[in-house]
N, C-alpha and C. Protein backbone atom coordinates (compact mmCIF):
# COMPACT_ATOMS: atom_id res chain seq x y z
N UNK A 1 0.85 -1.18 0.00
CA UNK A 1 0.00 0.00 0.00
C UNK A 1 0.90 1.25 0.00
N UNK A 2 0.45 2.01 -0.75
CA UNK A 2 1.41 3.30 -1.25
C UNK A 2 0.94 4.45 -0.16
N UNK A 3 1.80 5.00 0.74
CA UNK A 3 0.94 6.44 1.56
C UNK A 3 0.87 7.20 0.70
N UNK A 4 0.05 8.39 0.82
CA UNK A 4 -0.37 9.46 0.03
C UNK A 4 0.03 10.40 0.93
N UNK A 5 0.96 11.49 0.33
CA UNK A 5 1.28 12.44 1.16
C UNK A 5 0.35 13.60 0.88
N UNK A 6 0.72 14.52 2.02
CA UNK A 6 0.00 16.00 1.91
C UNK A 6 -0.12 16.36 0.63
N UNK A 7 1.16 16.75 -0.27
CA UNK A 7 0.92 17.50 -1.16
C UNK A 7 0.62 16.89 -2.24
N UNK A 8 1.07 15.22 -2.19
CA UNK A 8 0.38 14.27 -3.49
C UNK A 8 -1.17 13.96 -3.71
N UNK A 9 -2.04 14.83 -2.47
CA UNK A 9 -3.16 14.45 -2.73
C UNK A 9 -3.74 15.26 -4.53
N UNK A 10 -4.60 14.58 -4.76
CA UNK A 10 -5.22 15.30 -6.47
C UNK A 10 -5.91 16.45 -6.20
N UNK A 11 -6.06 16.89 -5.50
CA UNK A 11 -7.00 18.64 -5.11
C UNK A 11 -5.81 19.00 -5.12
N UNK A 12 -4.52 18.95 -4.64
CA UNK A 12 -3.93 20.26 -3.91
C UNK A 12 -2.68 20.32 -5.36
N UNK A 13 -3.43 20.87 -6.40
CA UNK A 13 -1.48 20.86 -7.62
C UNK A 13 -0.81 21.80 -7.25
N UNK A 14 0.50 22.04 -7.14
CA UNK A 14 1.55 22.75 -6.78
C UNK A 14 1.69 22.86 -5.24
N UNK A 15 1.41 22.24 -4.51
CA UNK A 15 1.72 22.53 -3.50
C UNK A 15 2.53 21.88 -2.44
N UNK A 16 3.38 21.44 -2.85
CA UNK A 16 4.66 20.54 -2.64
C UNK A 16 5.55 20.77 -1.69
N UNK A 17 5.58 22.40 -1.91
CA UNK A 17 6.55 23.39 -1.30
C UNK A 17 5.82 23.54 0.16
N UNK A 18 4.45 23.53 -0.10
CA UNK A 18 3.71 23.38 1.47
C UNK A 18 4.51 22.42 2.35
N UNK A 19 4.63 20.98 1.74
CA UNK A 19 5.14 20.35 2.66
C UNK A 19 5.76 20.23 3.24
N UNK A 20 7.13 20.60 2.50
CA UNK A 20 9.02 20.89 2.89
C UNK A 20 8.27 21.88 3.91
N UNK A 21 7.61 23.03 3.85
CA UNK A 21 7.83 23.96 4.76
C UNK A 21 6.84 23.37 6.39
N UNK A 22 6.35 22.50 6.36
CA UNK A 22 5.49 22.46 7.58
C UNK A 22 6.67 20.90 7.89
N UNK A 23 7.58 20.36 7.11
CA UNK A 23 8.60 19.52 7.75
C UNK A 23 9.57 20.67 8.64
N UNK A 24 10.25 21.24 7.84
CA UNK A 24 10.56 22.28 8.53
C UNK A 24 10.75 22.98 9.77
N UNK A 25 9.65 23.14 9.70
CA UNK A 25 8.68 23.99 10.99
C UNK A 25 8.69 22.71 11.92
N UNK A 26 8.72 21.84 11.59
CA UNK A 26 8.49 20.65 12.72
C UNK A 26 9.79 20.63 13.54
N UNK A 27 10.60 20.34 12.47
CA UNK A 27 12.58 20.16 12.73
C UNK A 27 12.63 21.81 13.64
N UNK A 28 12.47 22.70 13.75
CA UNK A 28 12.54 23.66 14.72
C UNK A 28 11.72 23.46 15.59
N UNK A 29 10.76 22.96 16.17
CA UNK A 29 9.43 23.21 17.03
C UNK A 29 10.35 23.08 18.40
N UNK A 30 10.97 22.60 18.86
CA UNK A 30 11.95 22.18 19.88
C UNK A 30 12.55 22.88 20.44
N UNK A 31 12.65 24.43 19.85
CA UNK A 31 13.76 25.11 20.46
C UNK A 31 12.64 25.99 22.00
N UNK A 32 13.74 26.76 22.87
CA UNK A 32 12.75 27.13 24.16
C UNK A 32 13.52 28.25 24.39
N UNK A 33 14.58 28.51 23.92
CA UNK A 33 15.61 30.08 24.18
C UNK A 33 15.30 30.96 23.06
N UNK A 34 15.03 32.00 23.47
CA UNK A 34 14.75 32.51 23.82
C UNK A 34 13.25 32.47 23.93
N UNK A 35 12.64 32.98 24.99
CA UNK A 35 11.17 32.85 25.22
C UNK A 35 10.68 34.41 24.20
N UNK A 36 9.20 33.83 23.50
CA UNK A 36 8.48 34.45 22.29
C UNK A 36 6.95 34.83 22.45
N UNK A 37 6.64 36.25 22.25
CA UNK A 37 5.00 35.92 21.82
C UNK A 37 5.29 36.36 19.95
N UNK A 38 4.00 35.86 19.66
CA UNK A 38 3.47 36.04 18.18
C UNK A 38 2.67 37.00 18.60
N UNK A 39 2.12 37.97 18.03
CA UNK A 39 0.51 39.16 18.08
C UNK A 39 0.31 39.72 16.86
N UNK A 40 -1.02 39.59 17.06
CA UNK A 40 -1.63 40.66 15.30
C UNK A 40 -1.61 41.51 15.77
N UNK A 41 -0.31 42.82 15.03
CA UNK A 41 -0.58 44.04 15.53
C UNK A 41 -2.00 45.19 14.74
N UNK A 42 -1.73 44.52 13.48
CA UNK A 42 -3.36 45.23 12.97
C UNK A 42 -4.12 44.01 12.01
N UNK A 43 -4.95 44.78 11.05
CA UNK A 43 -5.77 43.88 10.24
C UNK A 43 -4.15 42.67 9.47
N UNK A 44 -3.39 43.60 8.79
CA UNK A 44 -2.24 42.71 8.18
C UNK A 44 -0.86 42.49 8.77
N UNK A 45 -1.05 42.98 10.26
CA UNK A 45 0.49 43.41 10.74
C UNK A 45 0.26 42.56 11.89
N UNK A 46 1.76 41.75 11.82
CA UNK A 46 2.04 40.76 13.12
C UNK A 46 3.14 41.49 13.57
N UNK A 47 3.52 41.19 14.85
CA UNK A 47 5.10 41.31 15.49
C UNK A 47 5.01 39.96 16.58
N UNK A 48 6.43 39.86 16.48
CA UNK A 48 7.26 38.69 17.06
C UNK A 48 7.96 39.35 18.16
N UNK A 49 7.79 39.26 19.48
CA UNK A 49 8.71 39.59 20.70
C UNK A 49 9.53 38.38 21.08
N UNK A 50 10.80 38.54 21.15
CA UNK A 50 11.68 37.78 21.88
C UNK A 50 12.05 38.40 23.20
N UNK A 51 12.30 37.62 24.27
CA UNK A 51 13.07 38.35 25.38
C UNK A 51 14.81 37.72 25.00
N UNK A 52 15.25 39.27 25.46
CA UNK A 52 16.60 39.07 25.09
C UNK A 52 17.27 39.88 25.95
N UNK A 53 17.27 40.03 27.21
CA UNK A 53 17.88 40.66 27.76
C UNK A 53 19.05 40.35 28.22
N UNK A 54 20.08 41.57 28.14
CA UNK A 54 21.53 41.50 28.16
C UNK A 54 21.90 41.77 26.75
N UNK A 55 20.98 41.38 25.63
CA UNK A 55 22.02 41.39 24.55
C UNK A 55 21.33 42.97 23.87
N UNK A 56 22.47 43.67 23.00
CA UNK A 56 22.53 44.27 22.69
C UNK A 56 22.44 44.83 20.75
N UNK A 57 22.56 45.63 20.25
CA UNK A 57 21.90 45.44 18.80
C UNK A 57 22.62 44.76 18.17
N UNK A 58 24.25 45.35 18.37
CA UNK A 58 25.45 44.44 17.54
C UNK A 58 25.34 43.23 17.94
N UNK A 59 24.60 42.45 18.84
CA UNK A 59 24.61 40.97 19.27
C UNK A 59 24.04 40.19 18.60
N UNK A 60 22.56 40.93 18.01
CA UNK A 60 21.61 40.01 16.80
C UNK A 60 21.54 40.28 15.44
N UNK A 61 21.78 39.10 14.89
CA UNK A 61 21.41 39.18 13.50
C UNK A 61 20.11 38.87 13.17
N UNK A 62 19.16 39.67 11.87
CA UNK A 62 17.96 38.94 11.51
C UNK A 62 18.24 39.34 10.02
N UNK A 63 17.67 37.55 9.35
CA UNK A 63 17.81 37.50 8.04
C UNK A 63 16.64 36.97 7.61
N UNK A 64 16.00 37.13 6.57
CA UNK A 64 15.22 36.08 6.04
C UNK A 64 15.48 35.16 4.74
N UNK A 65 15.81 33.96 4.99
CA UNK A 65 16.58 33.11 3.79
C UNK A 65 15.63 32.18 3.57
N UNK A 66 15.06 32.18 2.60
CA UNK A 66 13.92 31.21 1.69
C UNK A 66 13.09 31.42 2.61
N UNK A 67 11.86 32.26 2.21
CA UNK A 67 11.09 32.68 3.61
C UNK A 67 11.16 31.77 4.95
N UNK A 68 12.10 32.16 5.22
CA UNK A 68 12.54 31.80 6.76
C UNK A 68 13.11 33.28 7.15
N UNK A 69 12.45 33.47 8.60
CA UNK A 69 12.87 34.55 9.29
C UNK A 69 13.44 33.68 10.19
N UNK A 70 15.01 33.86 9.99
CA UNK A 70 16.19 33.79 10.99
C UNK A 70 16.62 34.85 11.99
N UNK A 71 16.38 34.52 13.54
CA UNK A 71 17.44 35.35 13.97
C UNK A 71 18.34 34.97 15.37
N UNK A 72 19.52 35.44 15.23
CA UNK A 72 20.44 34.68 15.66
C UNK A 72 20.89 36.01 16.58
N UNK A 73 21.27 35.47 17.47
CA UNK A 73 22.28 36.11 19.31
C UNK A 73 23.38 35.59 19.69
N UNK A 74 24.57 36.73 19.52
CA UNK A 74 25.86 35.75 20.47
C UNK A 74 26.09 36.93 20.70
N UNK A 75 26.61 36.78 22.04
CA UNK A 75 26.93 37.88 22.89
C UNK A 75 28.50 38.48 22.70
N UNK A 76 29.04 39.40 23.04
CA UNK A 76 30.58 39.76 22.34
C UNK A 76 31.11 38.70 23.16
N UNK A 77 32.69 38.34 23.91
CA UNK A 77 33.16 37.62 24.41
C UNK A 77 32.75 38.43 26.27
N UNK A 78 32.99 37.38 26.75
CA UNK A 78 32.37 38.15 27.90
C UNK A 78 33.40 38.53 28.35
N UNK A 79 33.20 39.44 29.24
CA UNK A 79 34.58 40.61 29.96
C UNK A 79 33.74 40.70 31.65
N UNK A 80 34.13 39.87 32.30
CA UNK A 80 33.36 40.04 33.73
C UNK A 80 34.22 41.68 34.41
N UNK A 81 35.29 41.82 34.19
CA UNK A 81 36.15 43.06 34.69
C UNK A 81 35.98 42.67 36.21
N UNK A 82 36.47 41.55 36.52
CA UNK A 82 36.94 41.12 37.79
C UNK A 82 35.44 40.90 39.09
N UNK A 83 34.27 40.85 38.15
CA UNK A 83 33.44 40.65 38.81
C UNK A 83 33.29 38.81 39.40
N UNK A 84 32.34 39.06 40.34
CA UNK A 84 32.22 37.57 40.75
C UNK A 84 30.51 37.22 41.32
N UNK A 85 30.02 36.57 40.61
CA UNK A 85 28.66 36.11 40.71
C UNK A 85 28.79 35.24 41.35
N UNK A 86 27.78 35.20 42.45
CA UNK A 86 27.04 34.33 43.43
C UNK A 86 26.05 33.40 42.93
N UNK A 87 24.87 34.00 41.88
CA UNK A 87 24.39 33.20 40.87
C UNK A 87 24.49 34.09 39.88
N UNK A 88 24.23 33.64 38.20
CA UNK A 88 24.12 33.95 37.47
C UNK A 88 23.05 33.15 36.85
N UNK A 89 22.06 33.61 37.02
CA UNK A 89 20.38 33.43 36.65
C UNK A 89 20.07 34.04 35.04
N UNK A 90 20.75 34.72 34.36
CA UNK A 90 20.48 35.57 33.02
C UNK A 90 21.67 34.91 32.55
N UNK A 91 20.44 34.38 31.41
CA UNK A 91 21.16 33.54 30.58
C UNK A 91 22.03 34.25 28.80
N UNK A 92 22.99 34.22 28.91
CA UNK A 92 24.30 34.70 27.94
C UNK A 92 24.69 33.96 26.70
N UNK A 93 23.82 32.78 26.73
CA UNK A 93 24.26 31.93 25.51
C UNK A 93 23.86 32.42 24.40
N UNK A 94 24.68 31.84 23.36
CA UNK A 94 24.19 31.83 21.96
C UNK A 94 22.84 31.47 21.80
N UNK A 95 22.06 32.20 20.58
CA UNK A 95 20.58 31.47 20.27
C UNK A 95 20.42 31.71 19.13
N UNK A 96 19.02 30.88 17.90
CA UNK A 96 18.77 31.19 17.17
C UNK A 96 17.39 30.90 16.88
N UNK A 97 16.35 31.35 16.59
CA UNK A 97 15.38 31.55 16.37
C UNK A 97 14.70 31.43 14.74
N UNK A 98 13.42 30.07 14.36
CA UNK A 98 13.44 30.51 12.83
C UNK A 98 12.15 30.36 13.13
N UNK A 99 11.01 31.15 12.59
CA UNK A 99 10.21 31.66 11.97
C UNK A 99 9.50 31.10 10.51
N UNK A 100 8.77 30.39 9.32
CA UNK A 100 8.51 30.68 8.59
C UNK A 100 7.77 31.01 8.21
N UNK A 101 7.28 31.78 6.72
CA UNK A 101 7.06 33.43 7.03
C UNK A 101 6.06 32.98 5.64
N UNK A 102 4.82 33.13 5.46
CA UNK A 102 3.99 32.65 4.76
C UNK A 102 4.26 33.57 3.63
N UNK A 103 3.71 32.90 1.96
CA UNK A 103 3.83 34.01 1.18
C UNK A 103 3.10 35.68 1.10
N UNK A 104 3.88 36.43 1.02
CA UNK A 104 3.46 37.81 0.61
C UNK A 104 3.85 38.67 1.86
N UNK A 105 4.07 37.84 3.32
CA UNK A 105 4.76 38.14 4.70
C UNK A 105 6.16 38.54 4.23
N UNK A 106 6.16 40.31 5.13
CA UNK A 106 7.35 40.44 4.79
C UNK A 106 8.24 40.89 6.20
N UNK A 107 8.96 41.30 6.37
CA UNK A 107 9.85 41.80 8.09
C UNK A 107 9.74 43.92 7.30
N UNK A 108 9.01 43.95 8.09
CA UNK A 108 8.83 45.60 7.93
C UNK A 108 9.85 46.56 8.79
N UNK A 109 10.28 45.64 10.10
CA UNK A 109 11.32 46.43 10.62
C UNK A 109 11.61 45.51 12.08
N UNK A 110 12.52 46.38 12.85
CA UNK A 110 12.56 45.46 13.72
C UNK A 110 13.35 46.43 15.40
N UNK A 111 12.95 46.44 16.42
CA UNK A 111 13.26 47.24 17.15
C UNK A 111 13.55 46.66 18.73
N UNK A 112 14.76 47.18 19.35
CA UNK A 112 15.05 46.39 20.70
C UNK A 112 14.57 48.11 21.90
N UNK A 113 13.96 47.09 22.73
CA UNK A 113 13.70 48.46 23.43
C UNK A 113 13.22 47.41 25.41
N UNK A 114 14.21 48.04 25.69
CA UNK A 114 13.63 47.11 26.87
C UNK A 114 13.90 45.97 27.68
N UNK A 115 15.11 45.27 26.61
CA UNK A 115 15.44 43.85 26.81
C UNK A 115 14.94 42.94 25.71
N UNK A 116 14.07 43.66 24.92
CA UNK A 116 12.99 43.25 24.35
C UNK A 116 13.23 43.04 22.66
N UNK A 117 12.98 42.36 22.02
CA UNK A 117 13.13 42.34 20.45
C UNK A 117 11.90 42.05 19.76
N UNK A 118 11.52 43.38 19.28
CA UNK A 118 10.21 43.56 18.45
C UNK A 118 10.35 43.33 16.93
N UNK A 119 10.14 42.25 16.33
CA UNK A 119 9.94 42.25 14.70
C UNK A 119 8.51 42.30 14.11
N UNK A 120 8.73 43.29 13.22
CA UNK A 120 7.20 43.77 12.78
C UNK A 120 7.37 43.07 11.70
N UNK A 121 6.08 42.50 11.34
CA UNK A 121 5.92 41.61 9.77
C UNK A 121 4.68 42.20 9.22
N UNK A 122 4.41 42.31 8.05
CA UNK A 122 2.98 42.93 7.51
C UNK A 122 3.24 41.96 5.90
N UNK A 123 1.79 41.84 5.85
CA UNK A 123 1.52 41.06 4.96
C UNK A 123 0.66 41.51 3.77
N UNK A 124 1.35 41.41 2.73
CA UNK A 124 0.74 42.48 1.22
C UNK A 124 -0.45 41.68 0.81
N UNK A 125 -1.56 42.44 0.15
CA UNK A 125 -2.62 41.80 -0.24
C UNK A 125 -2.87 42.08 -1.36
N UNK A 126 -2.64 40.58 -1.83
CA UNK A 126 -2.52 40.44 -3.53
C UNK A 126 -3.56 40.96 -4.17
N UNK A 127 -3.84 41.55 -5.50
CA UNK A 127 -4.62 42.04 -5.76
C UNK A 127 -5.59 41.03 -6.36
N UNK A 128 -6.85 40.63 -6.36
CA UNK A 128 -8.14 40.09 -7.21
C UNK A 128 -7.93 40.03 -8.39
N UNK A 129 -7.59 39.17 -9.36
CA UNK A 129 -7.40 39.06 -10.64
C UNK A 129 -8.41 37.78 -11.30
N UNK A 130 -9.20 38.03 -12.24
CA UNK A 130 -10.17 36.94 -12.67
C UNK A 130 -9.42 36.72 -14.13
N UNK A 131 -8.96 35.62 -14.74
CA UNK A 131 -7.90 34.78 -15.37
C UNK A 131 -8.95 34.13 -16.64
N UNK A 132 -9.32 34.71 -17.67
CA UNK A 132 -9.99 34.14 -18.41
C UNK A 132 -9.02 32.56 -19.60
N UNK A 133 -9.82 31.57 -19.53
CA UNK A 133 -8.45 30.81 -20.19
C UNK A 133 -9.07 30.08 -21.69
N UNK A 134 -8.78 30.41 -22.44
CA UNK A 134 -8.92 30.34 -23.95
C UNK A 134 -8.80 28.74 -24.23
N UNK A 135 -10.14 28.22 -24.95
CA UNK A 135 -9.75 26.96 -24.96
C UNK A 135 -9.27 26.66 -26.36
N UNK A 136 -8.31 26.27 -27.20
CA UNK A 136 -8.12 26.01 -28.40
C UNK A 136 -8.82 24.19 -29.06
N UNK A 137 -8.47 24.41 -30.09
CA UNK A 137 -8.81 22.98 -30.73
C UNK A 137 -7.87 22.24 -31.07
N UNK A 138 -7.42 20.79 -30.94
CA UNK A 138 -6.65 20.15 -30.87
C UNK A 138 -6.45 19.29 -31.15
């Protein structure tokens, strides 16, 4: 017996690329550093909060590579300057964070304020197009 995958079903043509991307999304689901909300900031506008406190702007990178919103934290090398912690509860590690970012979703900007890492995403709305299709003889 042959499985039938998601995108091999006969309703769904072209949508193949759906699948890779919700494998994907699975292979990340695991990560827990940095802690995240998602929010609709309006009718088409989301933002993504990370907590990131301690790190600073030169610390994160954000890219988006094959709609994947990547973003990545390493802290400079640390310099205690002769300090000495009793605990160290704030966590300093490296992190990376991926996102994928549905079509027409784009990263509109992105802002640290707080400890805090705000990425704004807004999403373009394709325009209504009715596709008349010419049948020839054959």
């Amino acid at each position: 017996m042959t499985k039938l995958t998601f995108a091999a079903h006969p309703f769904l043509l072209g949508f193949d690329q759906l699948e890779r991307l919700v494998e994907r999304t699975a292979k990340n689901g695991n990560e827990t550093y940095p802690p995240f909300n998602i929010e609709q900031s309006s009718e088409h506008g989301f933002r993504i909060t990370l907590a990131v406190a301690g790190f600073r702007e030169d610390d994160i990178a954000i890219t988006v590579e094959d709609r994947q919103l990547v973003i990545r934290g390493r802290q400079a090398e640390d310099t205690d300057d002769g300090r000495i912690f009793l605990h160290r509860g704030i966590a300093a590690r490296a992190f990376q964070r991926s996102f994928v970012l549905a079509e027409g979703v784009e990263v509109a900007g992105a802002r640290l304020e707080n400890g805090l890492l705000h990425v704004d995403l807004v999403r373009a709305i394709p325009e209504k197009t009715v596709q008349t299709i010419r049948i020839t003889k054959g």
